[in-house]
Protein backbone atom coordinates (compact mmCIF):
# COMPACT_ATOMS: atom_id res chain seq x y z
CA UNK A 1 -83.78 -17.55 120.75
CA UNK A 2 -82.87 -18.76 117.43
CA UNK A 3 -80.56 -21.44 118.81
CA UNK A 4 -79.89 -23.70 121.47
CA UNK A 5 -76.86 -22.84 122.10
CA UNK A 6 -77.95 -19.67 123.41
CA UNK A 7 -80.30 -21.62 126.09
CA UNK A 8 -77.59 -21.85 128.44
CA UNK A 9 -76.33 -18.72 128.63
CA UNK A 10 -79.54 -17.30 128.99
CA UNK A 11 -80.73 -19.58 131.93
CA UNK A 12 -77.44 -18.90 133.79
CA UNK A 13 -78.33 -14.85 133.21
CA UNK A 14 -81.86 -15.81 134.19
CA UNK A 15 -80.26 -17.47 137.97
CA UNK A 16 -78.07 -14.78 138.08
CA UNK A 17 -80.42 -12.28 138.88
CA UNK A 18 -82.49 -14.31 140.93
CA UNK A 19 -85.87 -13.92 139.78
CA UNK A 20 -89.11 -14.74 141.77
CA UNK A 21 -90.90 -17.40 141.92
CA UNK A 22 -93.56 -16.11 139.34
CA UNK A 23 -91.03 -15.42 136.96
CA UNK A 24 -89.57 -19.12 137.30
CA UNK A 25 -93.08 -20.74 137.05
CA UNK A 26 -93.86 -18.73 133.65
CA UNK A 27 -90.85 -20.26 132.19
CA UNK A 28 -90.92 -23.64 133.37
CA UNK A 29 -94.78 -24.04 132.18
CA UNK A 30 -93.73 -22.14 128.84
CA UNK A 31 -91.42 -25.03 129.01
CA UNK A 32 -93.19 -27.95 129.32
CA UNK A 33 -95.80 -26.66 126.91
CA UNK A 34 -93.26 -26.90 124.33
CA UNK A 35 -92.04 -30.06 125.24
CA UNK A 36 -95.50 -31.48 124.90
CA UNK A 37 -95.57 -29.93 121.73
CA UNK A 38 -92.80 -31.16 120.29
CA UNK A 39 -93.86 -34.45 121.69
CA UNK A 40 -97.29 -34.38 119.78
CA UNK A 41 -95.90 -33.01 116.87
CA UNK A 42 -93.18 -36.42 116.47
CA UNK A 43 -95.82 -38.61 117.38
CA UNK A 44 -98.37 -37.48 114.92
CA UNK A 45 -95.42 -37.10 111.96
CA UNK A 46 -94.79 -40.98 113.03
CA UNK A 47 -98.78 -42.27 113.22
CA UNK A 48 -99.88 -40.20 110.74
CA UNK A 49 -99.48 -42.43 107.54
CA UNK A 50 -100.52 -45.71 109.29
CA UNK A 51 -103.78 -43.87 110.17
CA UNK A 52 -104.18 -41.97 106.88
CA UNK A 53 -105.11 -45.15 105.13
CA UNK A 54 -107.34 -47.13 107.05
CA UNK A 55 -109.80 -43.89 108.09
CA UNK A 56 -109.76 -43.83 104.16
CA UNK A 57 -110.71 -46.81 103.53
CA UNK A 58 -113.25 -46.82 106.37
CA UNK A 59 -115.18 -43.68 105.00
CA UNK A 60 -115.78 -44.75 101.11
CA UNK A 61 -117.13 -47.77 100.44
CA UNK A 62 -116.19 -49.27 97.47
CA UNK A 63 -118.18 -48.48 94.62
CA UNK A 64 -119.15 -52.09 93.76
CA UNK A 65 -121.63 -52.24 97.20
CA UNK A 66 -123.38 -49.01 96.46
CA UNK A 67 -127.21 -49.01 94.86
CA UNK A 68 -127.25 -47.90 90.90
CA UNK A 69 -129.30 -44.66 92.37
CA UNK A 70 -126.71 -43.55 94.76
CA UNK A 71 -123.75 -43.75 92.02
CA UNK A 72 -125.73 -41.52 89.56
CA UNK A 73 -126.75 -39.07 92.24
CA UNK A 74 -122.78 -39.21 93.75
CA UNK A 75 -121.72 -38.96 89.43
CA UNK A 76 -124.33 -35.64 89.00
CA UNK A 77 -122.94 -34.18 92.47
CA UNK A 78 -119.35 -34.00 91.37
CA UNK A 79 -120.35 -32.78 87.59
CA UNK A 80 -122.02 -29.95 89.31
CA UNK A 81 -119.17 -28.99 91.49
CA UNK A 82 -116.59 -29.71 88.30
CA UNK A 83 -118.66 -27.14 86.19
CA UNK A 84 -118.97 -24.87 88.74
CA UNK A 85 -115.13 -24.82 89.52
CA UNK A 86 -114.56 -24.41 85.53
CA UNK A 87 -117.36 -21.12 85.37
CA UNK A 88 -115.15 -19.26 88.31
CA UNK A 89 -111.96 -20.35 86.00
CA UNK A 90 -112.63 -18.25 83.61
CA UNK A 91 -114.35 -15.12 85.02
CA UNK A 92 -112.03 -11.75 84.20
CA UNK A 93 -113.48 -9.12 86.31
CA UNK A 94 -115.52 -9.07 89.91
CA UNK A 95 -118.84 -8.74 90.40
């Protein structure tokens, strides 16, 4: 169904031929699974940037509170990762 306008015809085909009850079921818990969806899906496009920024926040402290030792250890982690990104850059063939 690409549309909704083509819900209504297709539930008044649907009562037409009278299906059973184990038809009906299937389509009203399709149904409501969707609607939960749908649900869940506006609620988390509405919450989502409120909660984006404090989990941030919450994970990374800020660089001021963290020992000397840590901060060179964090600094030679992400060279290591930056040099290995730039090696698989410029590779021509597979191996």
């Amino acid at each position: 169904m690409e549309t909704v306008s083509e819900l209504i015809p297709f539930a008044r085909e649907m009562l037409s031929q009278r299906p059973n009850r184990k038809m009906v079921k299937i389509y009203v818990l399709g149904t409501v699974l969707a609607f939960f969806g749908v649900v869940i899906g506006l609620v988390e496009t509405v919450c989502y940037p409120f909660g984006s920024s404090e989990s941030e926040s919450e994970e990374r402290p800020p660089e001021d509170t963290l020992p000397l030792e840590l901060r060179k250890q964090q600094r030679k982690r992400l060279e290591k990762q930056e040099t290995a990104a730039r090696i698989g850059v410029h590779r021509k063939h597979a191996s």
